[in-house]
N, C-alpha and C. Protein backbone atom coordinates (compact mmCIF):
# COMPACT_ATOMS: atom_id res chain seq x y z
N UNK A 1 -75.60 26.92 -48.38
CA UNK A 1 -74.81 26.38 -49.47
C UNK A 1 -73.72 25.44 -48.93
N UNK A 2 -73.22 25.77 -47.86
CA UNK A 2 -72.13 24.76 -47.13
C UNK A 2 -72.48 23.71 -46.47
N UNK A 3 -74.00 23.72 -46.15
CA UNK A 3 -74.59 22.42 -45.91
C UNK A 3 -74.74 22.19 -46.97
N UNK A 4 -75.26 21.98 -47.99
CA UNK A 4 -75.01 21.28 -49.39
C UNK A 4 -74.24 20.78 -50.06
N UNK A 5 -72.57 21.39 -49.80
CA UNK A 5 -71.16 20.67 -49.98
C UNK A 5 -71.29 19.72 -49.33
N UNK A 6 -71.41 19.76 -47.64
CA UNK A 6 -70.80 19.24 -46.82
C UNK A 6 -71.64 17.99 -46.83
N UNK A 7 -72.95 17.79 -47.43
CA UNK A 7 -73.90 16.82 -47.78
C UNK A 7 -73.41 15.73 -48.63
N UNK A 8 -72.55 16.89 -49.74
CA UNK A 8 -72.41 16.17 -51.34
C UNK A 8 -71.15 15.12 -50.40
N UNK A 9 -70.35 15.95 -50.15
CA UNK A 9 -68.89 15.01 -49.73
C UNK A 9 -69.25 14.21 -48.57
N UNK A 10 -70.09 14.23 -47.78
CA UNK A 10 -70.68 12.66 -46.35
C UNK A 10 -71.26 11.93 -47.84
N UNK A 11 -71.67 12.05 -48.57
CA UNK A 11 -72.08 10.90 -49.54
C UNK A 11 -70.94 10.03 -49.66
N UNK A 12 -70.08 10.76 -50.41
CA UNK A 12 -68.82 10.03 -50.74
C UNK A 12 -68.25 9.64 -49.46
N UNK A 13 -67.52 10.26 -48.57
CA UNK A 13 -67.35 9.84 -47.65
C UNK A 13 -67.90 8.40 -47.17
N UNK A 14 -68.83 8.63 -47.29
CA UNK A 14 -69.75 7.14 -46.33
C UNK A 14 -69.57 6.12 -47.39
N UNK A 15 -70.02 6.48 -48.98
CA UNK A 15 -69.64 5.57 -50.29
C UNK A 15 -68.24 4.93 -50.07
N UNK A 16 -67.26 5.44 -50.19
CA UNK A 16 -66.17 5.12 -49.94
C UNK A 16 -65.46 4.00 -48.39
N UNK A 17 -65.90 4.56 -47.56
CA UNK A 17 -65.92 3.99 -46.69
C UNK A 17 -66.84 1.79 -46.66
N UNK A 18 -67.49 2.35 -46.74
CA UNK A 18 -68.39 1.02 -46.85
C UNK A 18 -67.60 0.72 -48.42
N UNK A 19 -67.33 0.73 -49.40
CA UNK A 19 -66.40 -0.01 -50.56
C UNK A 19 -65.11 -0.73 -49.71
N UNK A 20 -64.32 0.46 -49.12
CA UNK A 20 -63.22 -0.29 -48.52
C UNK A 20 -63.78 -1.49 -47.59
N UNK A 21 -64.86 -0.90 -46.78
CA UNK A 21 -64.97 -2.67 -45.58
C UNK A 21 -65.69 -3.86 -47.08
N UNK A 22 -65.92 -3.61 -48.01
CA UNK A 22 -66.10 -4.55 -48.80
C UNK A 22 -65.51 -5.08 -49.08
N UNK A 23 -64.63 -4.18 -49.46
CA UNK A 23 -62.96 -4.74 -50.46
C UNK A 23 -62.36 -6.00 -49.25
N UNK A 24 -62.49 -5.56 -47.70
CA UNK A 24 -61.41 -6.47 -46.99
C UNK A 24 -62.61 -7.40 -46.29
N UNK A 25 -63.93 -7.39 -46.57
CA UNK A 25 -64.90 -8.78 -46.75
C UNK A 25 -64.58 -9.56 -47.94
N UNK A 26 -64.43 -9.35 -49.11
CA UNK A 26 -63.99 -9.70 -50.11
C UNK A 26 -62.68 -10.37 -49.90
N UNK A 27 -61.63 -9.85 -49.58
CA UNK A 27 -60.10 -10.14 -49.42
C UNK A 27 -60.04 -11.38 -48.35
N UNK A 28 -60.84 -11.25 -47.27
CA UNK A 28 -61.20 -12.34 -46.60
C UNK A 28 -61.51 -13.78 -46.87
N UNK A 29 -62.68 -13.49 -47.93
CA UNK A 29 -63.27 -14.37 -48.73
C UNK A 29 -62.16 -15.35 -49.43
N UNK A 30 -61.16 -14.52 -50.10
CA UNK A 30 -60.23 -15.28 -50.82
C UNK A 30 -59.15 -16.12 -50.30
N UNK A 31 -58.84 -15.26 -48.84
CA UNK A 31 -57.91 -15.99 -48.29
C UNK A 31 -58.24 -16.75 -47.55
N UNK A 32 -59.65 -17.44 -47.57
CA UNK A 32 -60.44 -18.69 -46.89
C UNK A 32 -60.82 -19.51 -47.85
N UNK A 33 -60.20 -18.99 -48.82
CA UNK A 33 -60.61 -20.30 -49.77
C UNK A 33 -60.62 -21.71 -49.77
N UNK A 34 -59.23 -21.93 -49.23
CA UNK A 34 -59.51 -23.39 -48.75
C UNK A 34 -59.08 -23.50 -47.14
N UNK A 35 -60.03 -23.16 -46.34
CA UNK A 35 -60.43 -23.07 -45.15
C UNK A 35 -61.76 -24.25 -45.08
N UNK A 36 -61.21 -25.20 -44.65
CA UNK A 36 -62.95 -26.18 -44.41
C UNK A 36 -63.92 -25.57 -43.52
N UNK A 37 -65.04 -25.33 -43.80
CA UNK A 37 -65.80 -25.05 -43.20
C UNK A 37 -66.33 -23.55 -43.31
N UNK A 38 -65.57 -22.52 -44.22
CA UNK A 38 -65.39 -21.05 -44.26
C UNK A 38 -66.88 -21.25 -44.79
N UNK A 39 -67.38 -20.12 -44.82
CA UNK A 39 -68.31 -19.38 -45.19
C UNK A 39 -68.50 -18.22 -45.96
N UNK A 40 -68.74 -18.04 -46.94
CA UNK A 40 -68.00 -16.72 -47.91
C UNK A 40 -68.88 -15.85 -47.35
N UNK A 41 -68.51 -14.38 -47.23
CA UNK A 41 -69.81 -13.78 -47.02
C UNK A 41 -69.64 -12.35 -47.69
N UNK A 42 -70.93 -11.26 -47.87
CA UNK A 42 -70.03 -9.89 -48.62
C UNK A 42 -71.10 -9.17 -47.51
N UNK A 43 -71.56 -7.75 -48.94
CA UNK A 43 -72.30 -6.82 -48.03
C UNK A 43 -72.91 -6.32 -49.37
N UNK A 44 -74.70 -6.38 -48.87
CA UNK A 44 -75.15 -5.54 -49.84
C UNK A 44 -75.28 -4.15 -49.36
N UNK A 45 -74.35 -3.29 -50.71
CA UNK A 45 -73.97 -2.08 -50.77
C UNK A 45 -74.94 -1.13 -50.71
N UNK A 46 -75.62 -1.52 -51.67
CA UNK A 46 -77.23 -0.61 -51.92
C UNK A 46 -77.80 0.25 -50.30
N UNK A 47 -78.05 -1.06 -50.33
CA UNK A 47 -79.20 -1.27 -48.62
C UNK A 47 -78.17 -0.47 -47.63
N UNK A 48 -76.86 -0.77 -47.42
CA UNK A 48 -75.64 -0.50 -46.38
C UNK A 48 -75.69 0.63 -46.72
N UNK A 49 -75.66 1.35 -47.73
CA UNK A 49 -75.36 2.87 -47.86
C UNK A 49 -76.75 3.81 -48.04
N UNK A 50 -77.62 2.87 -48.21
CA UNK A 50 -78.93 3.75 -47.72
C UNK A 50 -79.40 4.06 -46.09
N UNK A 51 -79.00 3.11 -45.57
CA UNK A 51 -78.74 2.68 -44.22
C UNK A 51 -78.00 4.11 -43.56
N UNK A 52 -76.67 3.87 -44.17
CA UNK A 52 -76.10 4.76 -43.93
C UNK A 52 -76.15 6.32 -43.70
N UNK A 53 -76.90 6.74 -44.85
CA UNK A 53 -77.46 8.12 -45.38
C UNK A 53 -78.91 8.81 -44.42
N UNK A 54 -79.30 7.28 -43.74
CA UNK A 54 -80.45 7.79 -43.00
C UNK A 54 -81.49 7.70 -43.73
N UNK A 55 -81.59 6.78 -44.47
CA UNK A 55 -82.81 6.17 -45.56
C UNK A 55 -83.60 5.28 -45.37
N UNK A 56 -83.20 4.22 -44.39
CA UNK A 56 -83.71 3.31 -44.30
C UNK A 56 -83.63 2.79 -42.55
N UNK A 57 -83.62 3.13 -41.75
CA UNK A 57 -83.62 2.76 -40.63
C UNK A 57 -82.26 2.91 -40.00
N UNK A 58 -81.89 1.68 -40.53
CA UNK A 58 -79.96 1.72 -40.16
C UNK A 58 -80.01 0.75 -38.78
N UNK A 59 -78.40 0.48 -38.79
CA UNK A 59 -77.87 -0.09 -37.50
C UNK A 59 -77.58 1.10 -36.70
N UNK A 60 -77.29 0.45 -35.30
CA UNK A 60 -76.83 1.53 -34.55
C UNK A 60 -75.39 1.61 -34.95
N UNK A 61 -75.21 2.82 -34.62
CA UNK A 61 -73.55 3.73 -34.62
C UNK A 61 -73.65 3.10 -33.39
N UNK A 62 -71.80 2.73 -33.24
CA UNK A 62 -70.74 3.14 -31.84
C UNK A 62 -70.88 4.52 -32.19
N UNK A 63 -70.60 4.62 -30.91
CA UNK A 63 -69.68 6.38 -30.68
C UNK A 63 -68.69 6.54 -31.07
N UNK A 64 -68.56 7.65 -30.90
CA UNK A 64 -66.99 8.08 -31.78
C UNK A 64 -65.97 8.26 -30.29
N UNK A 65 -64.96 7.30 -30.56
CA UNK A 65 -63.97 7.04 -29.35
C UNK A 65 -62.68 8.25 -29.39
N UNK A 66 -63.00 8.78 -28.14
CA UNK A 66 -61.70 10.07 -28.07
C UNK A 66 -60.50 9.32 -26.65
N UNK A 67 -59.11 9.79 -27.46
CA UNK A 67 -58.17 9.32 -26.01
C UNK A 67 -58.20 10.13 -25.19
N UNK A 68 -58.10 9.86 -23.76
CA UNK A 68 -57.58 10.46 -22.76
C UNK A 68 -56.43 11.05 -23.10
N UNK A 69 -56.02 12.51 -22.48
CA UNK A 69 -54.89 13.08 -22.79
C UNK A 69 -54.23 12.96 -21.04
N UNK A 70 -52.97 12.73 -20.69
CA UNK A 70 -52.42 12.56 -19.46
C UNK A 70 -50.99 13.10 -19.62
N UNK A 71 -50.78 13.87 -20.46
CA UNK A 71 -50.49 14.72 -20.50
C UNK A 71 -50.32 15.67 -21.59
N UNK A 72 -49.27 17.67 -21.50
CA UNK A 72 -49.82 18.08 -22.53
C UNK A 72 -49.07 17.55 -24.05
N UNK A 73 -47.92 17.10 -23.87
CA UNK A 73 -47.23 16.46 -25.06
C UNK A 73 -47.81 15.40 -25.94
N UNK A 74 -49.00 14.54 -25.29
CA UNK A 74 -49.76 13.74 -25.70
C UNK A 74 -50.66 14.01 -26.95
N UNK A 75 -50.85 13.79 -28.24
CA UNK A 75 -51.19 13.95 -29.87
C UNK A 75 -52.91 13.68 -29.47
N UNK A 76 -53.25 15.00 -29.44
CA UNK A 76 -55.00 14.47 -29.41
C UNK A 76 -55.13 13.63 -30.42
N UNK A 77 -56.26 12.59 -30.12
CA UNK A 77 -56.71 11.87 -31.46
C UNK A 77 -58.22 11.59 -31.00
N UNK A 78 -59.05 11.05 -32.07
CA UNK A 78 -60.55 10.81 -32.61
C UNK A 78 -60.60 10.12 -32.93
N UNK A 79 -61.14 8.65 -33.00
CA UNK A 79 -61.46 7.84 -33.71
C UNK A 79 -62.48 7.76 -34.31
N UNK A 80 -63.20 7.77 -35.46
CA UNK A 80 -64.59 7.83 -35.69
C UNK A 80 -65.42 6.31 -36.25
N UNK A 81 -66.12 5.50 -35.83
CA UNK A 81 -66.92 4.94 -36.54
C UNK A 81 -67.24 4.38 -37.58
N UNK A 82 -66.74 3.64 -38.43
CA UNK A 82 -67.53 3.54 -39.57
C UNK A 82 -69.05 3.04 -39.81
N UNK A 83 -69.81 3.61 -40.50
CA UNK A 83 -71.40 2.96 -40.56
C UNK A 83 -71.17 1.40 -40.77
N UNK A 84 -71.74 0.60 -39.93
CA UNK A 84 -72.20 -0.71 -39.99
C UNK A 84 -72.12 -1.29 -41.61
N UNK A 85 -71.70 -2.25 -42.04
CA UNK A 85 -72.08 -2.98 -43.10
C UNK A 85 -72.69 -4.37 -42.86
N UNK A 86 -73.69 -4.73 -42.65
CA UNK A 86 -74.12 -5.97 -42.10
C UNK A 86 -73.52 -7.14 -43.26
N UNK A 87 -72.95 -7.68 -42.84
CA UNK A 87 -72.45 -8.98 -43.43
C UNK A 87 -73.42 -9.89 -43.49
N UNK A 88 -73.65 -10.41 -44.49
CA UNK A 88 -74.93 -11.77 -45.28
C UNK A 88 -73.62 -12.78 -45.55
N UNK A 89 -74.29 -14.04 -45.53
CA UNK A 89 -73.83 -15.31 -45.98
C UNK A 89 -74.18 -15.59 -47.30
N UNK A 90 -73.23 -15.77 -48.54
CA UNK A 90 -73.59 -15.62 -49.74
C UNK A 90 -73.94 -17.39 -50.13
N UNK A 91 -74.92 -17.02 -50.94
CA UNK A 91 -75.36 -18.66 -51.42
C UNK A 91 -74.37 -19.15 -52.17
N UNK A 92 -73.92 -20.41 -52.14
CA UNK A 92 -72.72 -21.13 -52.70
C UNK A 92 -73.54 -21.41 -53.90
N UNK A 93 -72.56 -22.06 -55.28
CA UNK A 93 -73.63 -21.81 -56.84
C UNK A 93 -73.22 -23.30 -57.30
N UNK A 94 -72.30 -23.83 -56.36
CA UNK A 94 -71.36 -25.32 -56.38
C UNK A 94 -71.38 -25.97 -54.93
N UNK A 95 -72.17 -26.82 -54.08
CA UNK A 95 -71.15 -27.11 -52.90
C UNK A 95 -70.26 -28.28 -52.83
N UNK A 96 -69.63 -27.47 -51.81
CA UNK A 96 -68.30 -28.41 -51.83
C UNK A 96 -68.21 -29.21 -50.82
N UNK A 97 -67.72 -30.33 -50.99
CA UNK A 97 -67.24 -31.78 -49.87
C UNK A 97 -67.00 -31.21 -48.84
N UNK A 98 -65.96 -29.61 -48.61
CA UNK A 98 -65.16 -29.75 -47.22
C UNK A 98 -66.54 -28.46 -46.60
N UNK A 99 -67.64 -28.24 -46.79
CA UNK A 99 -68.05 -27.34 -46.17
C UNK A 99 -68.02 -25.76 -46.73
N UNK A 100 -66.59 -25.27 -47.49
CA UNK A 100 -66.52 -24.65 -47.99
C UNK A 100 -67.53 -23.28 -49.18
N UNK A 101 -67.90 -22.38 -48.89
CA UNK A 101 -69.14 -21.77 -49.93
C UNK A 101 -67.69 -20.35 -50.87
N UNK A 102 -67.31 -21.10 -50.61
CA UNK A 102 -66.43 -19.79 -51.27
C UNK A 102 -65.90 -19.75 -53.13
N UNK A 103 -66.44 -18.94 -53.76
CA UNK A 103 -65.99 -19.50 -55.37
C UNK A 103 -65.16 -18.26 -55.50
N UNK A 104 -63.79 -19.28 -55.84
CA UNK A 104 -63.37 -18.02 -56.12
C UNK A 104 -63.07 -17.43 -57.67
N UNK A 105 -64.47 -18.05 -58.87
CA UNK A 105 -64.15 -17.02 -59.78
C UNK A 105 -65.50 -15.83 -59.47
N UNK A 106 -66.28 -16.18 -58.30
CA UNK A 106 -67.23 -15.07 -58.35
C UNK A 106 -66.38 -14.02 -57.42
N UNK A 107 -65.57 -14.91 -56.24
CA UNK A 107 -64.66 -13.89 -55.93
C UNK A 107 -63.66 -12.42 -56.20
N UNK A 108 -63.38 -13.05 -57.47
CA UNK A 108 -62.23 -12.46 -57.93
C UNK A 108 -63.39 -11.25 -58.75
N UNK A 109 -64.35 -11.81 -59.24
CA UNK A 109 -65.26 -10.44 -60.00
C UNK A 109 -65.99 -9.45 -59.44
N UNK A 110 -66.02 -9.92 -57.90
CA UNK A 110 -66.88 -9.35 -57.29
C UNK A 110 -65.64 -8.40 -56.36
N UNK A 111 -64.33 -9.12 -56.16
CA UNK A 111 -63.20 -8.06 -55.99
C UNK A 111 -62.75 -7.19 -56.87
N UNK A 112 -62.67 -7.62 -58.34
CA UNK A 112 -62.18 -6.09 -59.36
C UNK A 112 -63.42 -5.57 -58.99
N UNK A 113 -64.95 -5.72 -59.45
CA UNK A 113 -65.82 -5.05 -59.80
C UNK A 113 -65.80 -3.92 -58.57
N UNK A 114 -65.88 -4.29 -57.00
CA UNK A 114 -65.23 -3.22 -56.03
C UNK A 114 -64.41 -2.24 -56.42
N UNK A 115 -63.23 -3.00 -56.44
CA UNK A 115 -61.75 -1.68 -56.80
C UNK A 115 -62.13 -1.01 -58.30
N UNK A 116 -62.98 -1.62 -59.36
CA UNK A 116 -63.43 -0.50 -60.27
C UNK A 116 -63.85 0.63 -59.78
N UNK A 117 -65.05 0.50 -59.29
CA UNK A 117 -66.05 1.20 -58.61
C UNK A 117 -65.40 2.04 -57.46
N UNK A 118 -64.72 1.55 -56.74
CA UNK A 118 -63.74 2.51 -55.70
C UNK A 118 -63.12 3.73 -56.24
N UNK A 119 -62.36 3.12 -57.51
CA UNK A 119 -61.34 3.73 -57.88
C UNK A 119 -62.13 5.01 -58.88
N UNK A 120 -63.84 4.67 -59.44
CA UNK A 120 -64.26 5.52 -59.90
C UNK A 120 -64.73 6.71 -58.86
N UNK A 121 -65.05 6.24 -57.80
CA UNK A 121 -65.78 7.55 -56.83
C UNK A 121 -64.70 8.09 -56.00
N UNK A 122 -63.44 7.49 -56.04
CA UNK A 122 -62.12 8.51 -55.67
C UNK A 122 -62.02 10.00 -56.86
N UNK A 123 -62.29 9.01 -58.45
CA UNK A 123 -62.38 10.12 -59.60
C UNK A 123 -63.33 10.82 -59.50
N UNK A 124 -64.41 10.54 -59.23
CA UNK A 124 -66.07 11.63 -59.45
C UNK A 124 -65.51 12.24 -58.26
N UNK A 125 -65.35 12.35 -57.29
CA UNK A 125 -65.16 13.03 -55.79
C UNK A 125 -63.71 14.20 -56.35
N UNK A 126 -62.51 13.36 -57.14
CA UNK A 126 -61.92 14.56 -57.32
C UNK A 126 -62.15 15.70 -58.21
N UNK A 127 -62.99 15.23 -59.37
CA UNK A 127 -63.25 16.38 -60.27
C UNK A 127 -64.24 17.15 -59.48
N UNK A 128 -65.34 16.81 -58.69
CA UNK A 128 -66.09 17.78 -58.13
C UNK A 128 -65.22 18.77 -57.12
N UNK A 129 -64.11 18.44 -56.62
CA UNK A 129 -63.29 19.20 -55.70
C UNK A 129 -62.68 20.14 -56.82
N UNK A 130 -62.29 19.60 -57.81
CA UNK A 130 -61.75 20.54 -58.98
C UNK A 130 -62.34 21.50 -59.20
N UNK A 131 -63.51 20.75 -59.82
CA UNK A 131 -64.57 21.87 -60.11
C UNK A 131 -64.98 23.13 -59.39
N UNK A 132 -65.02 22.82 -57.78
CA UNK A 132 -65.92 23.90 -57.00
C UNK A 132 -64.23 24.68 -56.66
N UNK A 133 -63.09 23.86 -56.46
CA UNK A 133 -61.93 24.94 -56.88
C UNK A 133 -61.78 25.73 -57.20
N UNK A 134 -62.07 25.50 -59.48
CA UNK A 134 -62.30 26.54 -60.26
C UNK A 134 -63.55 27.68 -60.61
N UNK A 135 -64.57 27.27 -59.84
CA UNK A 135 -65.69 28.26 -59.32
C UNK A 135 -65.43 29.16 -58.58
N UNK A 136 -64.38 29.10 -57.68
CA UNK A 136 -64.20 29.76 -56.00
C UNK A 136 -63.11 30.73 -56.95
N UNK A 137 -62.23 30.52 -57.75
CA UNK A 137 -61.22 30.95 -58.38
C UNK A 137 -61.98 31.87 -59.53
């Protein structure tokens, strides 16, 4: 049964994770707007988080980076990984004189439509913590 939690929440986990490196591919995007020569680019989510889950092949993982401790006052720490999001070059729908592929009203929809969606699987992730709360209770 605790592999089955611990299943449900690496979903989210990994969901979440790959939204945020979207959000700051996205955020990128905007602040290259008028950058000659930029290249807009995002991440398809779908594929990245199937990837992720062990569905579809996947990129390789880095390892997960641990510090040296040199001495004992020293704060262990872990760094872990995030799963790969392969970055695509998005087709421009206008081009522009300076090189530029960046629009930024698909920008800006394709940034709320993220932080919607973020901000919903922060909510589905907390009511299920609620929930198995008031079960345990």
């Amino acid at each position: 049964m605790i592999d089955g939690i611990g299943k449900d929440f690496e979903f989210y986990q990994k969901a979440l994770t790959l939204r945020q490196q979207r959000q700051e591919v996205l955020a990128t995007n905007i602040a290259n707007a008028d950058t000659p020569n930029y290249k807009a680019r995002d991440i398809d989510f779908s594929a990245t988080l199937r990837q992720a889950m062990g569905q579809g092949g996947g990129l390789p993982r880095l390892p997960d980076t641990s510090l040296t401790l040199t001495s004992p006052r020293h704060i262990p720490a872990k760094a872990h990984t995030a799963a790969p999001g392969q970055e695509l070059y998005r087709v421009p729908l206008q081009p522009s004189l300076d090189g530029n592929t960046v629009d930024m009203n698909v920008e800006r929809v394709q940034f709320a439509d993220n932080t919607t969606r973020y901000q919903t699987d922060i909510q589905v992730l907390n009511q299920r913590i609620k929930s198995m709360l008031s079960a345990l209770q």
